[in-house]
N, C-alpha and C. Protein backbone atom coordinates (compact mmCIF):
# COMPACT_ATOMS: atom_id res chain seq x y z
N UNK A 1 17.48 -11.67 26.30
CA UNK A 1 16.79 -10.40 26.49
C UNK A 1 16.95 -9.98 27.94
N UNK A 2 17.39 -8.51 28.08
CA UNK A 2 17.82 -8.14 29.35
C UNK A 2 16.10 -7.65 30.48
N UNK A 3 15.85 -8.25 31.61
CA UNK A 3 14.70 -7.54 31.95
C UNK A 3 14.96 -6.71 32.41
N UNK A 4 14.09 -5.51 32.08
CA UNK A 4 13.75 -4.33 32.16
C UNK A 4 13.90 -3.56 33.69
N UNK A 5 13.31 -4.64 34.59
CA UNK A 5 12.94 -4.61 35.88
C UNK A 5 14.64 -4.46 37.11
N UNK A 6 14.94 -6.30 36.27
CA UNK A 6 16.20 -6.54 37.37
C UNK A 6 17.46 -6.65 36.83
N UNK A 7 17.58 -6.64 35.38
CA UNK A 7 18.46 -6.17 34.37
C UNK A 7 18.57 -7.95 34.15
N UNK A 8 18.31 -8.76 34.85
CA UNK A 8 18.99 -10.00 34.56
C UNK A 8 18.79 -10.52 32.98
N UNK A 9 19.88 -11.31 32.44
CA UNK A 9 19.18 -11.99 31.48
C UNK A 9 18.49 -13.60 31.16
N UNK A 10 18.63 -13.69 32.45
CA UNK A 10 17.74 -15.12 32.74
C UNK A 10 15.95 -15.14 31.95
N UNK A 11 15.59 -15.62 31.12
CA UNK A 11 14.05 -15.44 31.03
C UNK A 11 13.72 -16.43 29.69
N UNK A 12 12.64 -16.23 30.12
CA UNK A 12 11.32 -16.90 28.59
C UNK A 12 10.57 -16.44 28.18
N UNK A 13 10.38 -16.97 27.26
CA UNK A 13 8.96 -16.59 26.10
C UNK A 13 8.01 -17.13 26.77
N UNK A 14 7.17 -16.32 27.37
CA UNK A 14 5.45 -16.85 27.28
C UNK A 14 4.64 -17.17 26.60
N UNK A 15 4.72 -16.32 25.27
CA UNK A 15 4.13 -16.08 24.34
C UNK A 15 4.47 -15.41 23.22
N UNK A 16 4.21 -16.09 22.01
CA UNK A 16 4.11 -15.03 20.79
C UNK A 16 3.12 -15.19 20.15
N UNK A 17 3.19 -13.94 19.15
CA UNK A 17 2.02 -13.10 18.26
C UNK A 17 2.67 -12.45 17.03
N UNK A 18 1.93 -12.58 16.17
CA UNK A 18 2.40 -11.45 14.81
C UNK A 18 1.60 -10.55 15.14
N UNK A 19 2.22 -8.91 14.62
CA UNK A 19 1.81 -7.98 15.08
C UNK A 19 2.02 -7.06 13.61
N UNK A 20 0.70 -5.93 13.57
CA UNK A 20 1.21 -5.22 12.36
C UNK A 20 1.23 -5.98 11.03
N UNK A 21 0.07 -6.92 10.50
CA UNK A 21 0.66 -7.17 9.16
C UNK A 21 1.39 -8.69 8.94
N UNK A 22 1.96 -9.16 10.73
CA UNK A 22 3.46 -10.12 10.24
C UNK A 22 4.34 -9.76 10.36
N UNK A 23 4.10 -8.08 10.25
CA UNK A 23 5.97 -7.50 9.59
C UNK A 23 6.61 -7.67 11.53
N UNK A 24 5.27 -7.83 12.27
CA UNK A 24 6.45 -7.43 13.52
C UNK A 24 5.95 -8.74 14.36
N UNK A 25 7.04 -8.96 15.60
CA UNK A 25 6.53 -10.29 16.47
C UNK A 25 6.32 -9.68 17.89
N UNK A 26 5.37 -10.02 18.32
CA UNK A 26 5.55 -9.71 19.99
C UNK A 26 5.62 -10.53 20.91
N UNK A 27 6.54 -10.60 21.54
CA UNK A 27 6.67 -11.39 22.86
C UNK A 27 6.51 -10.92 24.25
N UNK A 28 5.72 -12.04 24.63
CA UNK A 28 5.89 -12.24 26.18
C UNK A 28 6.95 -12.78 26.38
N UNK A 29 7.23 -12.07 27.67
CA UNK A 29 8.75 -12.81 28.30
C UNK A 29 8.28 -12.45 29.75
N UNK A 30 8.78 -13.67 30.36
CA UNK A 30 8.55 -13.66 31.95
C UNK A 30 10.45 -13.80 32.81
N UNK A 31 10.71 -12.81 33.00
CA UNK A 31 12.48 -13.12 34.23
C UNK A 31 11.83 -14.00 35.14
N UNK A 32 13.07 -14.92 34.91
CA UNK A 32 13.30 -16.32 35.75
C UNK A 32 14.10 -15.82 36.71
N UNK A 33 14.62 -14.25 36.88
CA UNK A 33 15.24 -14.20 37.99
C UNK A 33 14.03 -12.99 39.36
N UNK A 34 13.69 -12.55 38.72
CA UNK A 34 12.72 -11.69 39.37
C UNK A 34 11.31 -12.00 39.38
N UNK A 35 10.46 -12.89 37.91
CA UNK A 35 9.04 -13.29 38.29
C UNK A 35 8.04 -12.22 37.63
N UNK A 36 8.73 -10.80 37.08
CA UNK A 36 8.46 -9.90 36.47
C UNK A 36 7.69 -10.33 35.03
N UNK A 37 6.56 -10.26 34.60
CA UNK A 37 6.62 -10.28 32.82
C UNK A 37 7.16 -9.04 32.21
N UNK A 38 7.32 -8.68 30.75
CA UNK A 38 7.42 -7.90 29.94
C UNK A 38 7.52 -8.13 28.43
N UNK A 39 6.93 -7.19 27.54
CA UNK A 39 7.06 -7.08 26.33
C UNK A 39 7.47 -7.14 25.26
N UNK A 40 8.46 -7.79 24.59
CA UNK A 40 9.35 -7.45 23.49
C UNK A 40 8.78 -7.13 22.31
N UNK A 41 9.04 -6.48 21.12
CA UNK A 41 8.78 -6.60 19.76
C UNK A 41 10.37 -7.16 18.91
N UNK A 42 10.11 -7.75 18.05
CA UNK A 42 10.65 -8.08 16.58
C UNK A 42 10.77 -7.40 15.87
N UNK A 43 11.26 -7.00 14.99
CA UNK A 43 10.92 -6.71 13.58
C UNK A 43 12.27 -6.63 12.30
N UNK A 44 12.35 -6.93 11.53
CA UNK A 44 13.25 -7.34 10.13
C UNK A 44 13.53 -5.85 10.37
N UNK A 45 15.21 -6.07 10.50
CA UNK A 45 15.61 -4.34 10.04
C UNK A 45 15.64 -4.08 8.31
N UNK A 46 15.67 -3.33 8.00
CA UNK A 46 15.54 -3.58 6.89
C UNK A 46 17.04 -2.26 6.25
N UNK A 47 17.58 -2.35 5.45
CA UNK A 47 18.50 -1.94 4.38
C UNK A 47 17.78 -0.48 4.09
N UNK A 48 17.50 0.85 4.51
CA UNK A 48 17.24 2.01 3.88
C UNK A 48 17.68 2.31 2.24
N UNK A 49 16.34 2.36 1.98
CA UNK A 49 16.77 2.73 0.30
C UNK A 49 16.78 3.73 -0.12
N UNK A 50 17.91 3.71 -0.75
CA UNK A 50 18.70 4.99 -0.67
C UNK A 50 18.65 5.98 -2.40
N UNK A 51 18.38 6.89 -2.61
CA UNK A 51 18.15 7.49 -4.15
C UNK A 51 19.66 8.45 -3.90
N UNK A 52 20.24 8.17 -5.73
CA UNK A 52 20.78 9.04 -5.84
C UNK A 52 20.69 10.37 -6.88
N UNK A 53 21.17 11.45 -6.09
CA UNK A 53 20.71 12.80 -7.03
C UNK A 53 21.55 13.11 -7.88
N UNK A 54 21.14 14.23 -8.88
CA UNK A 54 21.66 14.14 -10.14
C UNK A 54 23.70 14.87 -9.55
N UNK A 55 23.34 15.46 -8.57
CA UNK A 55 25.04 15.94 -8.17
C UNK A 55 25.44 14.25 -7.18
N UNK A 56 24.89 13.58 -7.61
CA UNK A 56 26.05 13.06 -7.17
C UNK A 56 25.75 11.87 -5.38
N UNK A 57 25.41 12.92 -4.76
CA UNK A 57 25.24 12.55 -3.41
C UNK A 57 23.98 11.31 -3.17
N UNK A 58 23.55 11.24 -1.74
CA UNK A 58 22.88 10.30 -1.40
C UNK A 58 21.92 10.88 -0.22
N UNK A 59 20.62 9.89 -0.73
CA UNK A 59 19.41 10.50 0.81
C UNK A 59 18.58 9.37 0.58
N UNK A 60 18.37 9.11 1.29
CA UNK A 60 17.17 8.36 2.00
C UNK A 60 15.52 8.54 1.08
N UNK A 61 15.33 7.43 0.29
CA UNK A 61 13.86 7.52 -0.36
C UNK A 61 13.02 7.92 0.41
N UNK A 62 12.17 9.09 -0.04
CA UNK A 62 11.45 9.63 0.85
C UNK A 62 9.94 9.88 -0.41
N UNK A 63 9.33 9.37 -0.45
CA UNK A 63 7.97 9.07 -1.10
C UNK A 63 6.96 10.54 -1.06
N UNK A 64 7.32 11.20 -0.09
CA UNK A 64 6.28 12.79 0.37
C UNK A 64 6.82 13.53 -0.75
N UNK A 65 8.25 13.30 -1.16
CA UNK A 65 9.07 14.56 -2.18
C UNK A 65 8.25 13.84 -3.72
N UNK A 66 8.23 13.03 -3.42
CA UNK A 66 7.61 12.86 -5.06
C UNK A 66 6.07 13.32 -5.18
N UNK A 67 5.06 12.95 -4.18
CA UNK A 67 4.05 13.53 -3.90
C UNK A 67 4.00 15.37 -3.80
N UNK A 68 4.83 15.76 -3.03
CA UNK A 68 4.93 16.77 -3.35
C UNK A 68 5.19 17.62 -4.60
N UNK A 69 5.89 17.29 -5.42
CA UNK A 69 5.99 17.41 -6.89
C UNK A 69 5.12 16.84 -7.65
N UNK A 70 4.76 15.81 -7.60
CA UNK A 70 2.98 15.92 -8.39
C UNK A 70 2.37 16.93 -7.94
N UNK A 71 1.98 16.96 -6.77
CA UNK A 71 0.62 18.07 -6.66
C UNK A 71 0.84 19.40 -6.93
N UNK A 72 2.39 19.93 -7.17
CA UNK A 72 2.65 21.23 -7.48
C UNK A 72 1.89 20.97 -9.42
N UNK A 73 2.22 19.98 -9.46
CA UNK A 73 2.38 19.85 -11.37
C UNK A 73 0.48 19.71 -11.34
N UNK A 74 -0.17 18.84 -11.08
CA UNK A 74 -1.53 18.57 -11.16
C UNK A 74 -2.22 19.92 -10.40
N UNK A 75 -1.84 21.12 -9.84
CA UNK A 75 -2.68 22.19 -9.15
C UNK A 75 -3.57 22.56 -10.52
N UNK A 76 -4.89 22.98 -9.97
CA UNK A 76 -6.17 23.12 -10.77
C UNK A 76 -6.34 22.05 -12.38
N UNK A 77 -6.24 21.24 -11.84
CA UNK A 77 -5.96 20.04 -13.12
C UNK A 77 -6.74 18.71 -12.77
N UNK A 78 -7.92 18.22 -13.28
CA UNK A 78 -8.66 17.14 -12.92
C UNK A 78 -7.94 15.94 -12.53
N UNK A 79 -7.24 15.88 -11.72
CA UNK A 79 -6.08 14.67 -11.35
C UNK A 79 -6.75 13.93 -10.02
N UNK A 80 -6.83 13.06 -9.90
CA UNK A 80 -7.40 12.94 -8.05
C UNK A 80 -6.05 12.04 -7.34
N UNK A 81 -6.91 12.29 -5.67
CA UNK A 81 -5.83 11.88 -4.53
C UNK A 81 -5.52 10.25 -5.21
N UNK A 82 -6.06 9.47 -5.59
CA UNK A 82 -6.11 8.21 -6.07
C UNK A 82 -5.48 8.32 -7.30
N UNK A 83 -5.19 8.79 -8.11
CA UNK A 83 -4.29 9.05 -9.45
C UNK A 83 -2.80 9.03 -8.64
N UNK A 84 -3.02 10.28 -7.57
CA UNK A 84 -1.68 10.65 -7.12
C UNK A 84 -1.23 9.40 -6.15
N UNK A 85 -1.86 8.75 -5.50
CA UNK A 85 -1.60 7.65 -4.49
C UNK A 85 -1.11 6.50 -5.68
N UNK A 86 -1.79 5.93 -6.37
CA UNK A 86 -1.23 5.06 -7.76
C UNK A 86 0.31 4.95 -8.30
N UNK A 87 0.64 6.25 -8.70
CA UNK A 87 1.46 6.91 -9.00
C UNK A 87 2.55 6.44 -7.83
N UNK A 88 2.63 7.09 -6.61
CA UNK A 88 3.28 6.57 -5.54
C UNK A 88 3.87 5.55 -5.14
N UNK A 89 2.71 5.21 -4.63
CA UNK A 89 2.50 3.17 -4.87
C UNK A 89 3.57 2.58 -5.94
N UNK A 90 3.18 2.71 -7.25
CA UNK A 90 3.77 2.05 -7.93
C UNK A 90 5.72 2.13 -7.90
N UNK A 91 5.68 3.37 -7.64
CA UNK A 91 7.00 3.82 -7.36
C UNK A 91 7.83 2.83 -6.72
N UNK A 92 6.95 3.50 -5.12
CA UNK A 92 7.63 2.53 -3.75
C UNK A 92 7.67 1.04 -4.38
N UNK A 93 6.73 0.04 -5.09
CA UNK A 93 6.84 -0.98 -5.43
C UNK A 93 8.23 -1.53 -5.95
N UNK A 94 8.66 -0.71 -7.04
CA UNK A 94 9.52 -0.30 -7.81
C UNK A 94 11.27 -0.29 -7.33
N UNK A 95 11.21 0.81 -5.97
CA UNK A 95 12.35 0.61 -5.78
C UNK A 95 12.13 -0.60 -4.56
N UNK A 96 11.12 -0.85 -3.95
CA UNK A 96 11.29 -1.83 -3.03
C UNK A 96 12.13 -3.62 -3.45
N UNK A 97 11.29 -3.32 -5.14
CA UNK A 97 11.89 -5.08 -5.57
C UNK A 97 13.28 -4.45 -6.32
N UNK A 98 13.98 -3.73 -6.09
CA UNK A 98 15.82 -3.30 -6.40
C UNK A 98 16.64 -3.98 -5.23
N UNK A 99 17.16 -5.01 -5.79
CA UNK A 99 18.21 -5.31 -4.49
C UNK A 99 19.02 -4.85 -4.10
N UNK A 100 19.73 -3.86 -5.34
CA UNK A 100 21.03 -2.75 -4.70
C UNK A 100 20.13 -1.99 -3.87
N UNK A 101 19.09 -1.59 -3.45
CA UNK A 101 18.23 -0.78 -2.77
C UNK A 101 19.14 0.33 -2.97
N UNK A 102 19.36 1.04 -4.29
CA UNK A 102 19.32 2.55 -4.92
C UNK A 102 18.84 2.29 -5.70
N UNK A 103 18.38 4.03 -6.14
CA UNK A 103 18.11 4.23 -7.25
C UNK A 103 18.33 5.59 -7.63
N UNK A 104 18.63 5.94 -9.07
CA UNK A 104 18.90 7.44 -9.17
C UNK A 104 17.81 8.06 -9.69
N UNK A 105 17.50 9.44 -9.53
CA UNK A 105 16.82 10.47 -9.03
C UNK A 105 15.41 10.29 -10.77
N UNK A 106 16.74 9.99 -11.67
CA UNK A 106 16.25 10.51 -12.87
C UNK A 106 15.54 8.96 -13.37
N UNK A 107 15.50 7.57 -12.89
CA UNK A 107 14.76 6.60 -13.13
C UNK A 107 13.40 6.84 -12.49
N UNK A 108 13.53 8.08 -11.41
CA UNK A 108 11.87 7.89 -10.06
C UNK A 108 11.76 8.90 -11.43
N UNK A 109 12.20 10.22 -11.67
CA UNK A 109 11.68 11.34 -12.36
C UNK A 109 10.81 10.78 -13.59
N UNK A 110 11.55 10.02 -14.44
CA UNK A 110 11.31 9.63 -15.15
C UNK A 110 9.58 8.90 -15.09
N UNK A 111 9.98 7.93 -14.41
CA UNK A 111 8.58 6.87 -14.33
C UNK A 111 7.57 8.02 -13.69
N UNK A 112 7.83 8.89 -12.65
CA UNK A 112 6.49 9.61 -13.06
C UNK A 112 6.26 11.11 -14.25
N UNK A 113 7.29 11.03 -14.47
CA UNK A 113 6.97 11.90 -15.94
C UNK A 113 5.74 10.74 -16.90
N UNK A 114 6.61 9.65 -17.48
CA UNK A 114 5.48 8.68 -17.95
C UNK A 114 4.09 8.91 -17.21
N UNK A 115 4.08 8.34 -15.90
CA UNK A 115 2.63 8.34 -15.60
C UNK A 115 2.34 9.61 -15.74
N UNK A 116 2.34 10.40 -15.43
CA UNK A 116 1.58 11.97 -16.06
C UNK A 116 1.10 12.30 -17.27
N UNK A 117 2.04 11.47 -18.26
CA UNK A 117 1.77 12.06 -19.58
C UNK A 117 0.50 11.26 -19.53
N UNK A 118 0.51 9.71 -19.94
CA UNK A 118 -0.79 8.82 -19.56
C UNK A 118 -1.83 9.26 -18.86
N UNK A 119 -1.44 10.07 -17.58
CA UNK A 119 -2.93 10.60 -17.21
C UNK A 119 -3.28 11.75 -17.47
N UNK A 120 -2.20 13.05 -17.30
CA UNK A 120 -3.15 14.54 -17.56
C UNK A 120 -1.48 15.10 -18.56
N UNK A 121 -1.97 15.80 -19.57
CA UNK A 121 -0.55 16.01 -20.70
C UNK A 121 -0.29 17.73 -19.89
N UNK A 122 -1.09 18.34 -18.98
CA UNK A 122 -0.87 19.69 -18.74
C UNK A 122 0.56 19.31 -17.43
N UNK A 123 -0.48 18.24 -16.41
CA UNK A 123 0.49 18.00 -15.69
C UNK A 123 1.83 17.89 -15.58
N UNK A 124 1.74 17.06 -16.76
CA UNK A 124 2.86 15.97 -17.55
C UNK A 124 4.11 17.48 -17.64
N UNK A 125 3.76 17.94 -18.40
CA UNK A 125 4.14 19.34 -19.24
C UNK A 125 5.12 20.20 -17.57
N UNK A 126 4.28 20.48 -17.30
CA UNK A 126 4.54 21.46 -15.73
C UNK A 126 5.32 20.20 -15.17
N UNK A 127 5.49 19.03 -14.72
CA UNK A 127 6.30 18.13 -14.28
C UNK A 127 7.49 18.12 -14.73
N UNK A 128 7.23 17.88 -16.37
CA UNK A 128 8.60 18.14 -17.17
C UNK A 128 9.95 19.38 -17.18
N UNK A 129 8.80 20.11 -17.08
CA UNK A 129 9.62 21.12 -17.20
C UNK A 129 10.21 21.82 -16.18
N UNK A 130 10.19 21.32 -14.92
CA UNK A 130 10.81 21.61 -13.27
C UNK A 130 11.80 20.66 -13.24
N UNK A 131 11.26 19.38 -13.69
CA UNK A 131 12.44 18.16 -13.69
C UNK A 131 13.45 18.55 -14.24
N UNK A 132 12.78 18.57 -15.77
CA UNK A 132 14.64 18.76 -16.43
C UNK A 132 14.84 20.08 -17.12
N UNK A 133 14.04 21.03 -16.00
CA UNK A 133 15.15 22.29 -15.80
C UNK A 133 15.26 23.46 -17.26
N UNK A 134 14.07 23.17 -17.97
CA UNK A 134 14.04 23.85 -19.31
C UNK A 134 14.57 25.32 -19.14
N UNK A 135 15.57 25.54 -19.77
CA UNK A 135 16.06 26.89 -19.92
C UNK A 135 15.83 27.66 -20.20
N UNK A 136 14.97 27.28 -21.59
CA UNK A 136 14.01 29.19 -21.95
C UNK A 136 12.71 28.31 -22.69
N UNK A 137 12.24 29.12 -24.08
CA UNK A 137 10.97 28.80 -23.73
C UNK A 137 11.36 27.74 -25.23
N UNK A 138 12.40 27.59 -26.00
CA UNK A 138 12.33 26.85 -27.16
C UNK A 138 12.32 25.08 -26.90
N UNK A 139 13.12 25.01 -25.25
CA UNK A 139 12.95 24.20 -25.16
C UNK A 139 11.36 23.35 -24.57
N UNK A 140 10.61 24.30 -24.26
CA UNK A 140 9.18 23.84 -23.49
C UNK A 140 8.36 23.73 -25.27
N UNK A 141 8.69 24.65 -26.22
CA UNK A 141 7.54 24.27 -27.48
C UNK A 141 8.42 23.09 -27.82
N UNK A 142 9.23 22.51 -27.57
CA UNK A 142 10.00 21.61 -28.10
C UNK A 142 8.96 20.17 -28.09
N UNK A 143 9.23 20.26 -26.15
CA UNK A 143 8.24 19.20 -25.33
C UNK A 143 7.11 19.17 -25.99
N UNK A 144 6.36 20.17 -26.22
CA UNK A 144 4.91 20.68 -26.67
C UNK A 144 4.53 19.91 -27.95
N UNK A 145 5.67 20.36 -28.87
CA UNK A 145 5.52 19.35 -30.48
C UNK A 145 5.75 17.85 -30.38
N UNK A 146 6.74 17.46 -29.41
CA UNK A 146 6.68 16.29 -29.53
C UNK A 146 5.05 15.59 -28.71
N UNK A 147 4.87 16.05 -27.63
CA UNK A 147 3.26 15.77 -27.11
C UNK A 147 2.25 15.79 -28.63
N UNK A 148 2.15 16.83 -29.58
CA UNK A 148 1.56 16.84 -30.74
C UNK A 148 1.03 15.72 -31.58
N UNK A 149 2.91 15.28 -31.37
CA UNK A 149 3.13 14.13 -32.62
C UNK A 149 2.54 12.66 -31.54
N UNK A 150 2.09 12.38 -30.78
CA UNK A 150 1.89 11.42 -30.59
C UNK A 150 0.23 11.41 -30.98
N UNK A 151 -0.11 10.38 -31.18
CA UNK A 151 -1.31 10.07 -31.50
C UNK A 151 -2.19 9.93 -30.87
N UNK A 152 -3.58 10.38 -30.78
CA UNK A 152 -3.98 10.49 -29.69
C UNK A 152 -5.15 9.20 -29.46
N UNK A 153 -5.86 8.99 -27.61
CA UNK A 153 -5.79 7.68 -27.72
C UNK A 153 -7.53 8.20 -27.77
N UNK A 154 -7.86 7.03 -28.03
CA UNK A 154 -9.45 6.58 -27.98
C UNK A 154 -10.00 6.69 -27.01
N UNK A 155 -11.08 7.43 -26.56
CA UNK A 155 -11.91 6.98 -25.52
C UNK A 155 -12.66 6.14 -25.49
N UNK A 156 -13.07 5.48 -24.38
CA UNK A 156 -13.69 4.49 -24.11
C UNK A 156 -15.42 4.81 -23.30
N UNK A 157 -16.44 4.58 -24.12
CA UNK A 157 -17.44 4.74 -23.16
C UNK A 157 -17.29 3.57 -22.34
């Protein structure tokens, strides 16, 4: 480690610490050529996980775009920040344990189409139908009948 001070790279660890969780290390380091301490951090670089879109290309998982598309779909709809955080969560979980670290557009679409239907069917509906782009309206009563035919579930006091 180069110091900061005298550029040398003569030096030691004074000290370490986990920082953040674990995920990061901090060190003391003292130059053996100057007498200076200073700071280092650690941390695991990690592999950017990467989604691919339905043309084709590549971007960087970005967790706000899916949030953002729920809350357009759940507007005036009994859904809460904790439905929508769940939802999220489970996602990031999702592509985090993928070792190719991709994934395409229409496996994230998908898994939260599912969770929507499970929690609010209006949502679900308005989700669906931005995702995959319904063309006119035969295809939205389409969605609609099949929502019909499923059976509906029990409540629970």
């Amino acid at each position: 480690m180069k110091c900061p001070y005298c550029s040398s790279t003569d030096g030691r660890v004074v000290d370490s610490r986990e920082s953040k969780g674990g995920e990061v290390i901090r060190r003391r380091r003292e130059c053996l050529a100057c007498g200076r301490r200073f700071t280092s951090y650690e941390k695991i670089e990690e592999v950017p996980i990467m989604v691919i879109k339905k043309d084709g290309t590549r971007e960087i998982f970005n967790p706000n775009k899916i949030v953002q598309g729920i809350l357009k779909a759940i507007e005036k709809r009994p859904v809460t920040r904790v439905d929508i955080e769940k939802i999220v969560e489970d996602i990031e979980q999702m592509v985090q344990q993928n070792p190719d670290r991709e994934y395409q557009t229409t496996e994230i679409g998908n898994y939260v189409m599912d969770s929507l239907k499970n929690l609010d069917k209006v949502a679900y509906v308005r989700f669906a139908s931005v995702y995959r782009e319904f063309k006119d309206i035969s295809e939205f009563i389409s969605e609609l009948q099949d929502l019909l035919k499923e059976p509906k579930k029990k409540e629970v006091d």
